[in-house]
N, C-alpha and C. Protein backbone atom coordinates (compact mmCIF):
# COMPACT_ATOMS: atom_id res chain seq x y z
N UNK A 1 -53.27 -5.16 -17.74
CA UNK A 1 -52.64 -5.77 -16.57
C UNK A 1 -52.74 -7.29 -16.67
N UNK A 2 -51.76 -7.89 -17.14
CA UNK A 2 -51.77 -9.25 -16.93
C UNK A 2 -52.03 -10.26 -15.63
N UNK A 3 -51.54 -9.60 -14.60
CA UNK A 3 -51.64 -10.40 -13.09
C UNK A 3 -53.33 -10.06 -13.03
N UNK A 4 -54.32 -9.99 -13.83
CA UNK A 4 -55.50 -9.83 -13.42
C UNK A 4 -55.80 -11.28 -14.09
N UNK A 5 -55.51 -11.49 -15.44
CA UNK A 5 -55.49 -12.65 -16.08
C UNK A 5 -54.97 -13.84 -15.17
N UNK A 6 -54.13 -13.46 -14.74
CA UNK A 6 -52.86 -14.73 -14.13
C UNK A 6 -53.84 -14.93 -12.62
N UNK A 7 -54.32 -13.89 -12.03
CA UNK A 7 -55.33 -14.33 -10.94
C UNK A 7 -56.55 -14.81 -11.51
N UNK A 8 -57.16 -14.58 -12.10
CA UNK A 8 -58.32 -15.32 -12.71
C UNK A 8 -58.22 -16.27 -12.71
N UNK A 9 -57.27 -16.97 -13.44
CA UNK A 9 -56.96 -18.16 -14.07
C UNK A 9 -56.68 -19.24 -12.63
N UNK A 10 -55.91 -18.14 -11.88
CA UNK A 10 -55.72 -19.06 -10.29
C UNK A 10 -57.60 -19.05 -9.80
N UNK A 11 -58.51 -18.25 -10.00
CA UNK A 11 -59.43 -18.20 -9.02
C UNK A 11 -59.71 -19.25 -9.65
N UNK A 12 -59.80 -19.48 -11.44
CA UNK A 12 -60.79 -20.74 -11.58
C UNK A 12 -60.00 -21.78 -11.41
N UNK A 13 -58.90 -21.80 -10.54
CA UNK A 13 -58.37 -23.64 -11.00
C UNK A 13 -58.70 -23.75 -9.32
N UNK A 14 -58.83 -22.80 -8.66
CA UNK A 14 -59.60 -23.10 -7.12
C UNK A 14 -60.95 -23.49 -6.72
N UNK A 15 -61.82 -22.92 -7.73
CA UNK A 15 -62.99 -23.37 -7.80
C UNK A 15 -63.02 -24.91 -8.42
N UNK A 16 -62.45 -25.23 -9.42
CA UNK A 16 -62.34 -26.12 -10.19
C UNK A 16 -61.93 -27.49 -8.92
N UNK A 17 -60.90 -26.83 -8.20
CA UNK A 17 -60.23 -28.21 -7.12
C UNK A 17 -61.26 -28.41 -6.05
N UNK A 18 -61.89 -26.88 -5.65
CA UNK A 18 -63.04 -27.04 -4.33
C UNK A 18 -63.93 -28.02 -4.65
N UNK A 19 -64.30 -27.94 -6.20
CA UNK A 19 -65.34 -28.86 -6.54
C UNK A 19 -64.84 -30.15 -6.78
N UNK A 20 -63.65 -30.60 -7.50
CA UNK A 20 -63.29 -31.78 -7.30
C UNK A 20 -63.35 -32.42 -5.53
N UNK A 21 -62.98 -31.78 -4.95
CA UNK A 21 -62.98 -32.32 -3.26
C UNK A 21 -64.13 -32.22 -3.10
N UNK A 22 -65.41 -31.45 -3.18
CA UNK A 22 -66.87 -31.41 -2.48
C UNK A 22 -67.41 -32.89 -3.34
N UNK A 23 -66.90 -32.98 -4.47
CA UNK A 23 -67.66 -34.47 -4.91
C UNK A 23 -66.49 -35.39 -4.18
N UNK A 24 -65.72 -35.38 -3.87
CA UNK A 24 -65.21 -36.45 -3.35
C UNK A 24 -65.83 -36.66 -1.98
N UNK A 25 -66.66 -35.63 -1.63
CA UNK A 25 -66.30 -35.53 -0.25
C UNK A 25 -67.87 -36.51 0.07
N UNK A 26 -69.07 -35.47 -1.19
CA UNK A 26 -70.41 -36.38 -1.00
C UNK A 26 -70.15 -37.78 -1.61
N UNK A 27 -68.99 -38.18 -2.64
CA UNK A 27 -69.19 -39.60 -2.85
C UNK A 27 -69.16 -40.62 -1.22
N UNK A 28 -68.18 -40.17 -0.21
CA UNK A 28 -67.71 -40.95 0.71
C UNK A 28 -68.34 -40.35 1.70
N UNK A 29 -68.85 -39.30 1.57
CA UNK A 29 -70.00 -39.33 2.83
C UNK A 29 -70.99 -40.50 3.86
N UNK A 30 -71.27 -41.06 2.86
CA UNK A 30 -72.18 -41.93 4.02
C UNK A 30 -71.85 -43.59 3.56
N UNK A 31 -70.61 -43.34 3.69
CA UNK A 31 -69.73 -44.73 3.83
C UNK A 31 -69.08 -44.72 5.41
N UNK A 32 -69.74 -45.57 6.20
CA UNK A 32 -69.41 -45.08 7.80
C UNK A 32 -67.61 -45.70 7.78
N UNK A 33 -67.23 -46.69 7.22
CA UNK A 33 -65.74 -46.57 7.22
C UNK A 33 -64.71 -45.58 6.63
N UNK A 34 -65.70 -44.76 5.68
CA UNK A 34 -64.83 -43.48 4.94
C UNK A 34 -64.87 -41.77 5.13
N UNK A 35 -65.88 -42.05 6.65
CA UNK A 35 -66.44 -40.89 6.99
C UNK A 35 -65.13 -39.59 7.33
N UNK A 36 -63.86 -40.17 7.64
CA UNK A 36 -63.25 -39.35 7.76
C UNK A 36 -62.39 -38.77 6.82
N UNK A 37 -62.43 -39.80 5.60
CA UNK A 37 -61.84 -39.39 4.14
C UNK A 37 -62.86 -38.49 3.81
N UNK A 38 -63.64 -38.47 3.81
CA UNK A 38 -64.99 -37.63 3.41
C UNK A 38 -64.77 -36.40 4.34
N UNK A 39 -64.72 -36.17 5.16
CA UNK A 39 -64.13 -35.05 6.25
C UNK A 39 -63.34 -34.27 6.02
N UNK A 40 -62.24 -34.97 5.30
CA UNK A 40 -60.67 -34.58 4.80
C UNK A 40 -60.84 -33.68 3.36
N UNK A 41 -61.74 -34.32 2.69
CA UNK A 41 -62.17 -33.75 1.58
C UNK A 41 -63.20 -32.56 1.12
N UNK A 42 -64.21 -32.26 2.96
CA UNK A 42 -65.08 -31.38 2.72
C UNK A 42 -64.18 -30.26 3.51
N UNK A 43 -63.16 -30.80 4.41
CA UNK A 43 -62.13 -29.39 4.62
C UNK A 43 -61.38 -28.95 3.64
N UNK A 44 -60.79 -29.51 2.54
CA UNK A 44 -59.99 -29.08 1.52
C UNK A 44 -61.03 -28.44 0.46
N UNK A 45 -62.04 -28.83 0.08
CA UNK A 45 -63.04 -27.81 -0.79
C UNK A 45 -63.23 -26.20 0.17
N UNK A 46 -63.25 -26.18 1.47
CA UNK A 46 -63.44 -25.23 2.00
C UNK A 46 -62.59 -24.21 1.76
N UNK A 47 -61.43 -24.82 1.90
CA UNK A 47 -59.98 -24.54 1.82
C UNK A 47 -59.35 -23.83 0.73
N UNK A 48 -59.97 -24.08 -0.24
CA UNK A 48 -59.92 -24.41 -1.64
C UNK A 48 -60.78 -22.53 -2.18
N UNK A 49 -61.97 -23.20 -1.38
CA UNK A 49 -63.03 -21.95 -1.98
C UNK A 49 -62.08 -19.97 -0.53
N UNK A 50 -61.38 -20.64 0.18
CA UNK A 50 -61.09 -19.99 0.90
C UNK A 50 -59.85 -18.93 -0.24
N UNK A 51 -58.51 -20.22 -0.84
CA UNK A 51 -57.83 -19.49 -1.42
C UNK A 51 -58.65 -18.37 -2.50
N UNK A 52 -59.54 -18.74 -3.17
CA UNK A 52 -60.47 -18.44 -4.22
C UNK A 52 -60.86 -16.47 -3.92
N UNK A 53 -61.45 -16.60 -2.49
CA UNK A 53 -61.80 -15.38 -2.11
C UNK A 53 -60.34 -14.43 -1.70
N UNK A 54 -59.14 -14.83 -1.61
CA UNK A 54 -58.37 -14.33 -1.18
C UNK A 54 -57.57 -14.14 -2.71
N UNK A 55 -57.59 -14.73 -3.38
CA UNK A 55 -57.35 -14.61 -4.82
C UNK A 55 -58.01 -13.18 -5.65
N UNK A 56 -59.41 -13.47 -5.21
CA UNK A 56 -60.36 -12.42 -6.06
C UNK A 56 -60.38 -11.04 -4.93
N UNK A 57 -59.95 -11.21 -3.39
CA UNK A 57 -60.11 -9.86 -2.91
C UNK A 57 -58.81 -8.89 -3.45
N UNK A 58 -57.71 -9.70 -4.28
CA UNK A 58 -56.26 -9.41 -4.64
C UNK A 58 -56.84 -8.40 -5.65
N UNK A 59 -57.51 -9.27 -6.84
CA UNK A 59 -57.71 -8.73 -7.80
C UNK A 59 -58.74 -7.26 -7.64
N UNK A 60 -59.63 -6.98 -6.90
CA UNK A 60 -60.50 -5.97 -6.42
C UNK A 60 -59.61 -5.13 -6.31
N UNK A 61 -58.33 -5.43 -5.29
CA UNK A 61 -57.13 -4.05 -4.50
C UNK A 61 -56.84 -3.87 -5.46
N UNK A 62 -55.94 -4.85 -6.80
CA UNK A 62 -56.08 -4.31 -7.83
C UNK A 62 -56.10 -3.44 -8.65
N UNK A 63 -57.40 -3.24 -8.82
CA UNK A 63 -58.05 -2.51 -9.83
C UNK A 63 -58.45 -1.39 -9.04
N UNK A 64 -58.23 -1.63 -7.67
CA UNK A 64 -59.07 0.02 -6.98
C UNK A 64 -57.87 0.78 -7.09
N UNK A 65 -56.10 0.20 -6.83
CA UNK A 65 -54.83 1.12 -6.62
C UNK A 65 -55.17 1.07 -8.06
N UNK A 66 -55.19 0.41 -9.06
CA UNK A 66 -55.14 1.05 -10.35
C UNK A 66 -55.51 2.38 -10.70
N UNK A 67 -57.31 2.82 -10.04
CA UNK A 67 -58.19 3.43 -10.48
C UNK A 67 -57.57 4.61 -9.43
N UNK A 68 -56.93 4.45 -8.38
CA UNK A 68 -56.25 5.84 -7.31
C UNK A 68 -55.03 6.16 -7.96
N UNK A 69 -54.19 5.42 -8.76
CA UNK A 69 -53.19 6.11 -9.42
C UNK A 69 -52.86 6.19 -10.86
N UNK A 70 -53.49 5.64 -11.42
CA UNK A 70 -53.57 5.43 -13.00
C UNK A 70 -54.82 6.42 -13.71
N UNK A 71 -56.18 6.35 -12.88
CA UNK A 71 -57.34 7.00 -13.22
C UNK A 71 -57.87 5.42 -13.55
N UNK A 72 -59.14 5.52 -14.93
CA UNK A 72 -60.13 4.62 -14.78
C UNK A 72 -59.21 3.47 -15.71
N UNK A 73 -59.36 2.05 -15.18
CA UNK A 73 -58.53 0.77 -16.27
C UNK A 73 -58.79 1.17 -17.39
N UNK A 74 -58.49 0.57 -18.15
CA UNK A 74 -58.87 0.21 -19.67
C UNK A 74 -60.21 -0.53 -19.62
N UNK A 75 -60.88 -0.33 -20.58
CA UNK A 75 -62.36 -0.75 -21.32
C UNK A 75 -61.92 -2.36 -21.00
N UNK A 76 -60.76 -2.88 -21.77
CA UNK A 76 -60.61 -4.10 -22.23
C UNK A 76 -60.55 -5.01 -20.57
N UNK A 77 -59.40 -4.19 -20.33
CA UNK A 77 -59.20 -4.83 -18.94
C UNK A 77 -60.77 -5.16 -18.02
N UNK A 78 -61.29 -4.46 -17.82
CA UNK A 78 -62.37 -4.16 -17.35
C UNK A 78 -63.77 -5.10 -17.44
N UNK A 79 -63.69 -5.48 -19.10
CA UNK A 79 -64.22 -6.51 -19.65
C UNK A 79 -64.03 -7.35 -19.38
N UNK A 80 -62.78 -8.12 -19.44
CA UNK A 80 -62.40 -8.93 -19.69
C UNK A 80 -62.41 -9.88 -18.01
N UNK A 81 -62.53 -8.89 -16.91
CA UNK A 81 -62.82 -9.05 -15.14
C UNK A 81 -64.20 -8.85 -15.00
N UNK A 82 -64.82 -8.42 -15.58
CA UNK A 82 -66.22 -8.39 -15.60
C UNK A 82 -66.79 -9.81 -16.37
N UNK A 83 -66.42 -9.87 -17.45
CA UNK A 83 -66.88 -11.53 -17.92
C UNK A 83 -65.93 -12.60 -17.33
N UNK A 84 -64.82 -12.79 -16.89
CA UNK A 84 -64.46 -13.19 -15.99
C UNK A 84 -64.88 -13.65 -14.15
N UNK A 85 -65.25 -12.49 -13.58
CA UNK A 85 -65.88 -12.49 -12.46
C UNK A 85 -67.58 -13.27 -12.58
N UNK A 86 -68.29 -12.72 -13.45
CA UNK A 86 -69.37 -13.55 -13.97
C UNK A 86 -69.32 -15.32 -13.50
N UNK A 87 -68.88 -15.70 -14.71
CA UNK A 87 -68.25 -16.84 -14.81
C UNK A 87 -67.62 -17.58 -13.65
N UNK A 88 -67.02 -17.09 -12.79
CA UNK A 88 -66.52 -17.67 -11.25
C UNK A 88 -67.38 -17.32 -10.34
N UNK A 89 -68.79 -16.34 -10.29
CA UNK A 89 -69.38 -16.08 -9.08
C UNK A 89 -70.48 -17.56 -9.76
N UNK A 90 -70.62 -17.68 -10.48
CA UNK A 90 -71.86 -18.96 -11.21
C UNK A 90 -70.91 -20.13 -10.76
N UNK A 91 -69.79 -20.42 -11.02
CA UNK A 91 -69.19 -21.58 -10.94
C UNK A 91 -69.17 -21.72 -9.33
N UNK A 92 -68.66 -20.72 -8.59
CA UNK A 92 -68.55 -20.93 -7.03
C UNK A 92 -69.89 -20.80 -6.51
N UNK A 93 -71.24 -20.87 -7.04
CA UNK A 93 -72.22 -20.66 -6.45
C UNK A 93 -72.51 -22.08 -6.67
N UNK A 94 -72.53 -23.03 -7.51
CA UNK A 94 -72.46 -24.39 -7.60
C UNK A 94 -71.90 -24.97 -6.75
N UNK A 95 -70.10 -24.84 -6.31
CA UNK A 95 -69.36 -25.33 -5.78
C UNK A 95 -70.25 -25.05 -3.96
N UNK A 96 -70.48 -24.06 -4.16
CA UNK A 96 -71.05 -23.61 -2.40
C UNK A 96 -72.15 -24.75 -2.33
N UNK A 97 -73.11 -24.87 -3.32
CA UNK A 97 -74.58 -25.60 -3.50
C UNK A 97 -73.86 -26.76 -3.18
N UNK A 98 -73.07 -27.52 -3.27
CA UNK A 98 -72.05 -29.12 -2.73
C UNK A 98 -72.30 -28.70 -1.80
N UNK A 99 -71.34 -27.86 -1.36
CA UNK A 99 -70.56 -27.80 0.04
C UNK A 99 -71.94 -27.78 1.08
N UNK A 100 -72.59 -27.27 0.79
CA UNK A 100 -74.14 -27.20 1.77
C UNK A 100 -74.87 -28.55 1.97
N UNK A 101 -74.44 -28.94 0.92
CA UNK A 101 -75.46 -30.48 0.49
C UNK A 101 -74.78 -31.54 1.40
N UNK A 102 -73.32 -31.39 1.50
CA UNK A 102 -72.65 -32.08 2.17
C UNK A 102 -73.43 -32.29 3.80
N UNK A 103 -73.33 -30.74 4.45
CA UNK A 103 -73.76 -30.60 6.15
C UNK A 103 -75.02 -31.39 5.63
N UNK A 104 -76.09 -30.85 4.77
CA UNK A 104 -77.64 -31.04 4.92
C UNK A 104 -77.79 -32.11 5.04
């Protein structure tokens, strides 16, 4: 199934942007004239990590209608969302570790 690839690839360029905005957001944080650029930027990482989960709950439905009408994926497929998913729950657990650092 390719659209598992083609969502992946969307989950990591969401993680990838959340985190570009969460550092934008702690660079201008405690610049009291940029506090609201900094604002702008810790809503769009949110935003960001929001498409991310709505991306990866796609890919879950997925693979479950796969597994109710097809029977079990392929090995490969399977792999390949399993080292995949890996890889984006580590990267978005970073991106979250910003986003916290930001409020704290």
């Amino acid at each position: 199934m390719k659209i598992i690839e083609k969502l992946s690839n969307m989950i990591e360029e969401e993680i990838h942007d959340a985190e570009k905005y969460i550092r934008c957001a702690l660079n201008y944080k405690d610049d009291k004239d940029m506090r609201d650029v900094a604002e702008m930027f810790y809503k769009l990482a949110n935003e960001e990590m929001g498409h991310m989960n709505i991306l990866h709950t796609q890919v879950v439905s997925l693979i479950d209608n796969y597994r109710k009408t097809e029977g079990e994926p392929p090995k490969e497929m399977l792999m390949l969302y399993d080292i995949l998913h890996r890889k984006h729950i580590d990267d978005a657990a970073i991106v979250k570790a910003m986003i916290n650092m930001y409020k704290g």
